[in-house]
Protein backbone atom coordinates (compact mmCIF):
# COMPACT_ATOMS: atom_id res chain seq x y z
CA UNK A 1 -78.80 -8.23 67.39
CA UNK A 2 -79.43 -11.39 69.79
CA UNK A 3 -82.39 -13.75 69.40
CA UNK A 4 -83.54 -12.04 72.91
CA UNK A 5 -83.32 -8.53 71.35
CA UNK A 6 -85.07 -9.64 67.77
CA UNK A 7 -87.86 -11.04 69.97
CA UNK A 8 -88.28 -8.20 72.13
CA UNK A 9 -88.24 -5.72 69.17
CA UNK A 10 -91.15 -7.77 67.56
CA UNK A 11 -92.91 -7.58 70.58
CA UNK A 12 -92.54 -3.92 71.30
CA UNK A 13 -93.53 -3.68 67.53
CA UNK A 14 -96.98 -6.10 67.86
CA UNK A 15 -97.70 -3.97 71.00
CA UNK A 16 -97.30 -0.70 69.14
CA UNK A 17 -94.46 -0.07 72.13
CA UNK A 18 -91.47 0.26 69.59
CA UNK A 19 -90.42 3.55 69.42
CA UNK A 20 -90.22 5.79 66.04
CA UNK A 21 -86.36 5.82 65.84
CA UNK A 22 -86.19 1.97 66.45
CA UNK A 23 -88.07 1.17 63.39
CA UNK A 24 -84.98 1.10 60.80
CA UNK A 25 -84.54 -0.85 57.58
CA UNK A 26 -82.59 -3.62 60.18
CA UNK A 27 -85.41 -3.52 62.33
CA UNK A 28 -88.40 -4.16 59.74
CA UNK A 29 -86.22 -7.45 58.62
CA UNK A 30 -85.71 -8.52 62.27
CA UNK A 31 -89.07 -8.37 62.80
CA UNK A 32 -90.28 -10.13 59.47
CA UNK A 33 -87.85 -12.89 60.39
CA UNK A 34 -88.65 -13.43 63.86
CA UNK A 35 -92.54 -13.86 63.04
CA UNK A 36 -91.63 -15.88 60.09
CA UNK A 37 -89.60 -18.31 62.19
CA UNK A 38 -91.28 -18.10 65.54
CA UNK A 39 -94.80 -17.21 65.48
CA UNK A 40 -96.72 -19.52 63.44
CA UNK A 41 -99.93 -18.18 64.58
CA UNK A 42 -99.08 -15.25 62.35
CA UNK A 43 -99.22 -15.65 58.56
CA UNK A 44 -96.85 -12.16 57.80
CA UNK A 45 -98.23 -11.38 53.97
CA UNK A 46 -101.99 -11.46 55.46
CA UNK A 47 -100.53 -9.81 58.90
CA UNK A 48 -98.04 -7.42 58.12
CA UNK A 49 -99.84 -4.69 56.53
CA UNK A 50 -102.01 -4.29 59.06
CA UNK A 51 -99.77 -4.27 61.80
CA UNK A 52 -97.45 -1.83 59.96
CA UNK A 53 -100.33 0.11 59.51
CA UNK A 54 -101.41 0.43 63.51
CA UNK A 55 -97.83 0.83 64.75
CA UNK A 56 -97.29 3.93 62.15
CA UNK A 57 -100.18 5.24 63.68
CA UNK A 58 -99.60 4.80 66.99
CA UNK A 59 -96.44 6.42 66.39
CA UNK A 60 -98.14 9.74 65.13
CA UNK A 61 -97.82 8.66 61.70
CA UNK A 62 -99.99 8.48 58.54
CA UNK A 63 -100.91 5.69 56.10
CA UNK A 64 -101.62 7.51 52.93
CA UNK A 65 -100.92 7.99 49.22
CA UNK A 66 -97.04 9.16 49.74
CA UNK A 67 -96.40 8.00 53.48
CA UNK A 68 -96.71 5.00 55.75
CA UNK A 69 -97.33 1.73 54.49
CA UNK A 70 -96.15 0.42 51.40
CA UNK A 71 -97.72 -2.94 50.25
CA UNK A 72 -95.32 -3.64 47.52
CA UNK A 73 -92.00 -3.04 49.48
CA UNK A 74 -93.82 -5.28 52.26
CA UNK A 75 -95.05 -8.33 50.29
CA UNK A 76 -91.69 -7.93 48.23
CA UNK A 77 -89.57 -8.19 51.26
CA UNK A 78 -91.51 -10.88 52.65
CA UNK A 79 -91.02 -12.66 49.36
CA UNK A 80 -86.94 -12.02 49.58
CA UNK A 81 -86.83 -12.61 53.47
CA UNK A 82 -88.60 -16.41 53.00
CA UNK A 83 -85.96 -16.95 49.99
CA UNK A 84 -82.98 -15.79 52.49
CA UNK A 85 -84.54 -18.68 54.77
CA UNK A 86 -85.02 -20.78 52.63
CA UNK A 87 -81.32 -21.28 51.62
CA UNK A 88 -79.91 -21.50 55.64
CA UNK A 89 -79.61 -24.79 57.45
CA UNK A 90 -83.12 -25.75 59.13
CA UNK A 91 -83.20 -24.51 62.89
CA UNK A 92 -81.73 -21.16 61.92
CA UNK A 93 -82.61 -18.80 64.51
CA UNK A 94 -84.04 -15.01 63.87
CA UNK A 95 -80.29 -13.74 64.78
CA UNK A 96 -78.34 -15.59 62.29
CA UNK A 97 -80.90 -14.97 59.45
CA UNK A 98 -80.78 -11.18 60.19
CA UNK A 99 -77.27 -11.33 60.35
CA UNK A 100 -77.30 -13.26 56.99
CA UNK A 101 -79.68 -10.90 55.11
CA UNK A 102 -77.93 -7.62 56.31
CA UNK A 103 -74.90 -9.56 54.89
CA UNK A 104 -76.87 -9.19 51.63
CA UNK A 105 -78.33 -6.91 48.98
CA UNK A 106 -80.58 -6.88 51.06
CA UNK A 107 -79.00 -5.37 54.11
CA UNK A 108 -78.96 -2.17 51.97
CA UNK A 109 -82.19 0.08 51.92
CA UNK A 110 -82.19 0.61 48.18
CA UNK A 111 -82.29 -2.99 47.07
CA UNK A 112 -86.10 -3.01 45.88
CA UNK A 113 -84.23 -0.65 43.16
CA UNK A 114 -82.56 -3.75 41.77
CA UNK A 115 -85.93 -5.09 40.46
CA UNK A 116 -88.65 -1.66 40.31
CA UNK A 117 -87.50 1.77 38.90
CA UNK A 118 -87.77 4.46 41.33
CA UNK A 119 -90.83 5.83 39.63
CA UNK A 120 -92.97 2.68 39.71
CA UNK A 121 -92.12 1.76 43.25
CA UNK A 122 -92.94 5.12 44.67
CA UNK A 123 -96.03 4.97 42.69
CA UNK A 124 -99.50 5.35 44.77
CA UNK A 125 -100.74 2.29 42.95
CA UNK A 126 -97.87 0.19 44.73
CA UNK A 127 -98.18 2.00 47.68
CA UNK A 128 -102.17 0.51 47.89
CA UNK A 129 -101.54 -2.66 46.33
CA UNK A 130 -98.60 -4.82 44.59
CA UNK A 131 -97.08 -3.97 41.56
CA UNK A 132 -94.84 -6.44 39.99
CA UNK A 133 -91.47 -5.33 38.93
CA UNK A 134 -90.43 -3.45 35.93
CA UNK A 135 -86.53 -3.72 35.71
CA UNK A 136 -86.28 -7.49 36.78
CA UNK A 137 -88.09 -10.36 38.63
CA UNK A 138 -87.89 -10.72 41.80
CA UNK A 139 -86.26 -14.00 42.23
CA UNK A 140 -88.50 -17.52 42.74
């Protein structure tokens, strides 16, 4: 993805204009990027959830107990996205960090599995709130 396509994503995704299909693993880390380098008027731990939480529903879907948002996958990928940043040169743009994280563990899916067992993670209680991890640490 371009800069121009990671901005327009996170503006069809702000504006609850993003279509269903568009909202892949790729696309929740473009987005998280782009608002963490470009929108400082956004702070995306405080942000995020509720944002996730009006464009599922304005996509037909349903926050609840086994659907929708997920706080600990959120703040945890927020946590890994900032780290990511953190180690490129200063002026990266949205493009090249994506392009670096999908690089990554990260770029696959499953990589929350690397620090919370599957039954944890799936859990309601981390699905409402965060739970910290229970194979390993997420890193500092």
């Amino acid at each position: 993805m371009t800069d121009d396509d990671i901005d327009m994503l996170a503006e069809d995704f702000l504006a609850c204009a993003l279509p269903k299909e568009r909202w892949t693993h790729e696309a929740h880390f473009a987005t998280a990027l782009s608002l963490i380098l470009k929108r400082p008027d956004i702070r995306p731990e405080r942000d995020m959830p509720d944002m996730i939480r009006r464009y599922n529903e304005s996509v037909g879907g349903v926050n609840s107990d086994t659907s929708g948002y997920h706080e600990t996958i959120t703040q945890a990928s927020l946590h890994m996205a900032r780290r990511l940043i953190a180690g490129l040169p200063d002026g990266v743009t949205p493009a090249a960090a994506l392009t670096a994280l999908m690089a990554s563990p990260l770029g696959n899916k499953d990589w929350p599995f690397t620090y919370w067992s599957r039954e944890r993670l799936m859990s309601v209680e981390a699905r409402r709130d965060w739970v910290a991890p229970d194979v390993q640490p997420l890193p500092a």
